[in-house]
Protein backbone atom coordinates (compact mmCIF):
# COMPACT_ATOMS: atom_id res chain seq x y z
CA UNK A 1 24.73 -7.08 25.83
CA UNK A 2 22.95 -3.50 25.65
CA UNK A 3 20.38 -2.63 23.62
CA UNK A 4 20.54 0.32 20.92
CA UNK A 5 18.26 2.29 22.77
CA UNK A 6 20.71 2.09 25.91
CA UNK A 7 23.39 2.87 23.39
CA UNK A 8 22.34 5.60 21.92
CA UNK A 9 21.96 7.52 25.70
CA UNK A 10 25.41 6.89 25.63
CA UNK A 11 26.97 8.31 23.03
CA UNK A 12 24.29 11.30 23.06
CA UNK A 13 26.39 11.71 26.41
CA UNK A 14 29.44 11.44 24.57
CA UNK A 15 28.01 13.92 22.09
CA UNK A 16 27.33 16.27 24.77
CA UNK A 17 30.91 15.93 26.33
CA UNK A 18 33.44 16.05 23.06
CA UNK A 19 30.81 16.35 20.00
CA UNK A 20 27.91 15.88 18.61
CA UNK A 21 26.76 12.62 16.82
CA UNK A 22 25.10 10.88 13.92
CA UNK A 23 23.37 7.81 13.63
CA UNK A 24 26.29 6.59 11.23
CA UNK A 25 28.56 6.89 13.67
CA UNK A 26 26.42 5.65 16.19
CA UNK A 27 25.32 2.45 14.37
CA UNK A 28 29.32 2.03 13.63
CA UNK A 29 30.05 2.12 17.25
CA UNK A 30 27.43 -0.07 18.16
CA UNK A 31 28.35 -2.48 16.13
CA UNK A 32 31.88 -2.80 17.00
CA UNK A 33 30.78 -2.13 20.55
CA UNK A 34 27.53 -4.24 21.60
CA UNK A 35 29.71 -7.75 22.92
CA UNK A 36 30.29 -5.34 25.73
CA UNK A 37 28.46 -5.65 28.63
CA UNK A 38 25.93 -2.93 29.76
CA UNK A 39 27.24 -2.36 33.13
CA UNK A 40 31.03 -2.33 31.99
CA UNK A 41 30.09 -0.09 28.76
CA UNK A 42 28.52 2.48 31.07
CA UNK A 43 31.09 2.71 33.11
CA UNK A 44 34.09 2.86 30.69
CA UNK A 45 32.29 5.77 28.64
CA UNK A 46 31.88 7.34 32.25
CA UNK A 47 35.68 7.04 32.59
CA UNK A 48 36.33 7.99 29.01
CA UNK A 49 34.77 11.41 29.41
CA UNK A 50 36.46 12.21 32.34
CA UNK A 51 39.89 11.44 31.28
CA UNK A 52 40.03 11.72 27.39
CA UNK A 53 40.33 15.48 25.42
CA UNK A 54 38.75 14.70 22.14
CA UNK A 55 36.23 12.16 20.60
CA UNK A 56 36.93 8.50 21.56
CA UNK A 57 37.86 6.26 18.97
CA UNK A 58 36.37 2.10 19.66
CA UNK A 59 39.74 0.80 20.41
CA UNK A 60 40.06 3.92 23.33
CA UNK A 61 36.35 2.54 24.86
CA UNK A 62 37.72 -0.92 24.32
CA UNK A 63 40.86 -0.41 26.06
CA UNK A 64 39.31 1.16 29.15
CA UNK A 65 35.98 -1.45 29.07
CA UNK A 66 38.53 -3.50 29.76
CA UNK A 67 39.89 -1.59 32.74
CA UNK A 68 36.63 -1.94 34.00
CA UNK A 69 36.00 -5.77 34.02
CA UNK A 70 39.53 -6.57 35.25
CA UNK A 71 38.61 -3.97 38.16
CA UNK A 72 39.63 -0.31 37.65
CA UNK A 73 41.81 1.10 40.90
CA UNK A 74 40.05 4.24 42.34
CA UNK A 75 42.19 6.48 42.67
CA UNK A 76 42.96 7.86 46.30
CA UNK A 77 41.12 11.15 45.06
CA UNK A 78 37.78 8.77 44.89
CA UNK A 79 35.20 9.50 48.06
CA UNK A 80 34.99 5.09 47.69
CA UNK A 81 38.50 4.36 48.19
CA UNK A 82 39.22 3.34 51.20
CA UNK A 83 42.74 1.99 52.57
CA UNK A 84 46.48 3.04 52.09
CA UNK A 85 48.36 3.71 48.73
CA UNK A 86 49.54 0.78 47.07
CA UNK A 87 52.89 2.60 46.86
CA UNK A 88 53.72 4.81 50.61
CA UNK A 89 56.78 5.69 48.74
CA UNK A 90 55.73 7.93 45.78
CA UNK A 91 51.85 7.70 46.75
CA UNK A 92 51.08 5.79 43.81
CA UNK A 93 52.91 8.40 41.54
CA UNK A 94 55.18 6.43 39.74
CA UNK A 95 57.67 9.26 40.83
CA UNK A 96 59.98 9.93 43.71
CA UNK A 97 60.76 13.53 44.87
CA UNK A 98 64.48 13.97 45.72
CA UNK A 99 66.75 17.46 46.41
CA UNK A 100 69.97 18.35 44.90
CA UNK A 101 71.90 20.81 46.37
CA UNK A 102 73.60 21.37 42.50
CA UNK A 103 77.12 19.20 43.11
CA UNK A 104 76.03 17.27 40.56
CA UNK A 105 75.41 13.87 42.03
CA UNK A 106 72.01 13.77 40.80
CA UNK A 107 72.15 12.36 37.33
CA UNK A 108 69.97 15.03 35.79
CA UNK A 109 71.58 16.57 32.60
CA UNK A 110 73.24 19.86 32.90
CA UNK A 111 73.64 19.69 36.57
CA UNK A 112 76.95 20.06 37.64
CA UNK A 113 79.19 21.91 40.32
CA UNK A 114 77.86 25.14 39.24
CA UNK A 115 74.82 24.49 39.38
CA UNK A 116 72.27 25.64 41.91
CA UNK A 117 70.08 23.39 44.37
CA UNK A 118 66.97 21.97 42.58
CA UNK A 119 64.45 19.13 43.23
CA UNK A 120 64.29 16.70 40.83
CA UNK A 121 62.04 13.07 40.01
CA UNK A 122 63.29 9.78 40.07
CA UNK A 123 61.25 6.94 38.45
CA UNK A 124 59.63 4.58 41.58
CA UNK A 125 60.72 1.03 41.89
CA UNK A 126 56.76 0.06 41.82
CA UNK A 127 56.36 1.63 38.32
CA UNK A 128 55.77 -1.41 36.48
CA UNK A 129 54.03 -3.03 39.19
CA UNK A 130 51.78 -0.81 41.05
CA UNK A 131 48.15 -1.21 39.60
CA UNK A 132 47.23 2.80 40.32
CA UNK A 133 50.58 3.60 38.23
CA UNK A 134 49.81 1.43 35.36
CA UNK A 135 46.16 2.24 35.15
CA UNK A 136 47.01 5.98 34.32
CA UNK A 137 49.89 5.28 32.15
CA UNK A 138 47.69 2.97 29.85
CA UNK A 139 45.03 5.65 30.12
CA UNK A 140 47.60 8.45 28.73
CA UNK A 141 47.06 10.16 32.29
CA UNK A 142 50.17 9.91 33.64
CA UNK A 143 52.91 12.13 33.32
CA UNK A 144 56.04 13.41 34.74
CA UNK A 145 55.55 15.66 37.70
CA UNK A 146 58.76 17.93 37.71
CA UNK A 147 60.85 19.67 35.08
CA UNK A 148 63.87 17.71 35.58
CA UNK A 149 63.94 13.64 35.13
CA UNK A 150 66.77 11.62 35.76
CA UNK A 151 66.04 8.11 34.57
């Protein structure tokens, strides 16, 4: 359990990052946010900052506390991971690149005879398994990486 002293450091940080803070809102978050473990806390508001664009609500520092106690994947881009992608495929993008060269065969809409040659994404087989994938999707990270999807 943290302390409100420990607490309050952290959502001064929080402050800093998105916007300022009162004690209401501090006491408020404590409250629904002190069962939390100190170490986990501090390491979900670390990942909160980093990947969230406006003040977190309690269920967003829930959600990614626990992240953190089921074990968080670094992501490839961390100097601490070490080893392979859990996907070689799409390198743990959830997406597979693929060329069309516009006949049509590639499912996206509009494309047809006519059309000209254009790359397009395909949705990876590991999508709904691949820990990396589904860590940014539940985070709201995770998006499509080309203009044209064919599902």
């Amino acid at each position: 359990m943290i302390t409100l002293a420990d607490f309050t450091g952290h959502m001064k940080r929080l402050g800093a990052a998105f916007k300022p803070v009162d004690a209401a809102k501090i006491d408020a978050y404590y409250e629904a946010l002190r069962d939390i473990p100190a170490d986990i806390l501090g390491r979900a508001l670390a990942a909160v900052i980093r990947s969230e664009r406006f003040f977190p609500t309690v269920v967003s520092i829930r959600a990614a506390a626990d992240l953190e106690r089921r074990g968080r994947p670094r992501p490839l881009s961390d100097p601490g991971h070490v080893g392979a992608f859990v996907c070689p495929s799409c390198e743990d993008s959830g997406w597979l690149w693929r060329e069309c060269d516009g006949s049509g065969h590639c499912g996206v809409r509009g494309c047809s005879a006519t059309r000209y040659a254009h790359r397009y994404v395909l949705k990876c087989d590991c999508f709904s398994t691949n820990s990396v994938v589904q860590s940014k999707y539940q985070s709201g990270s995770f998006e499509a990486k080309g203009r044209d999807y064919a599902a």
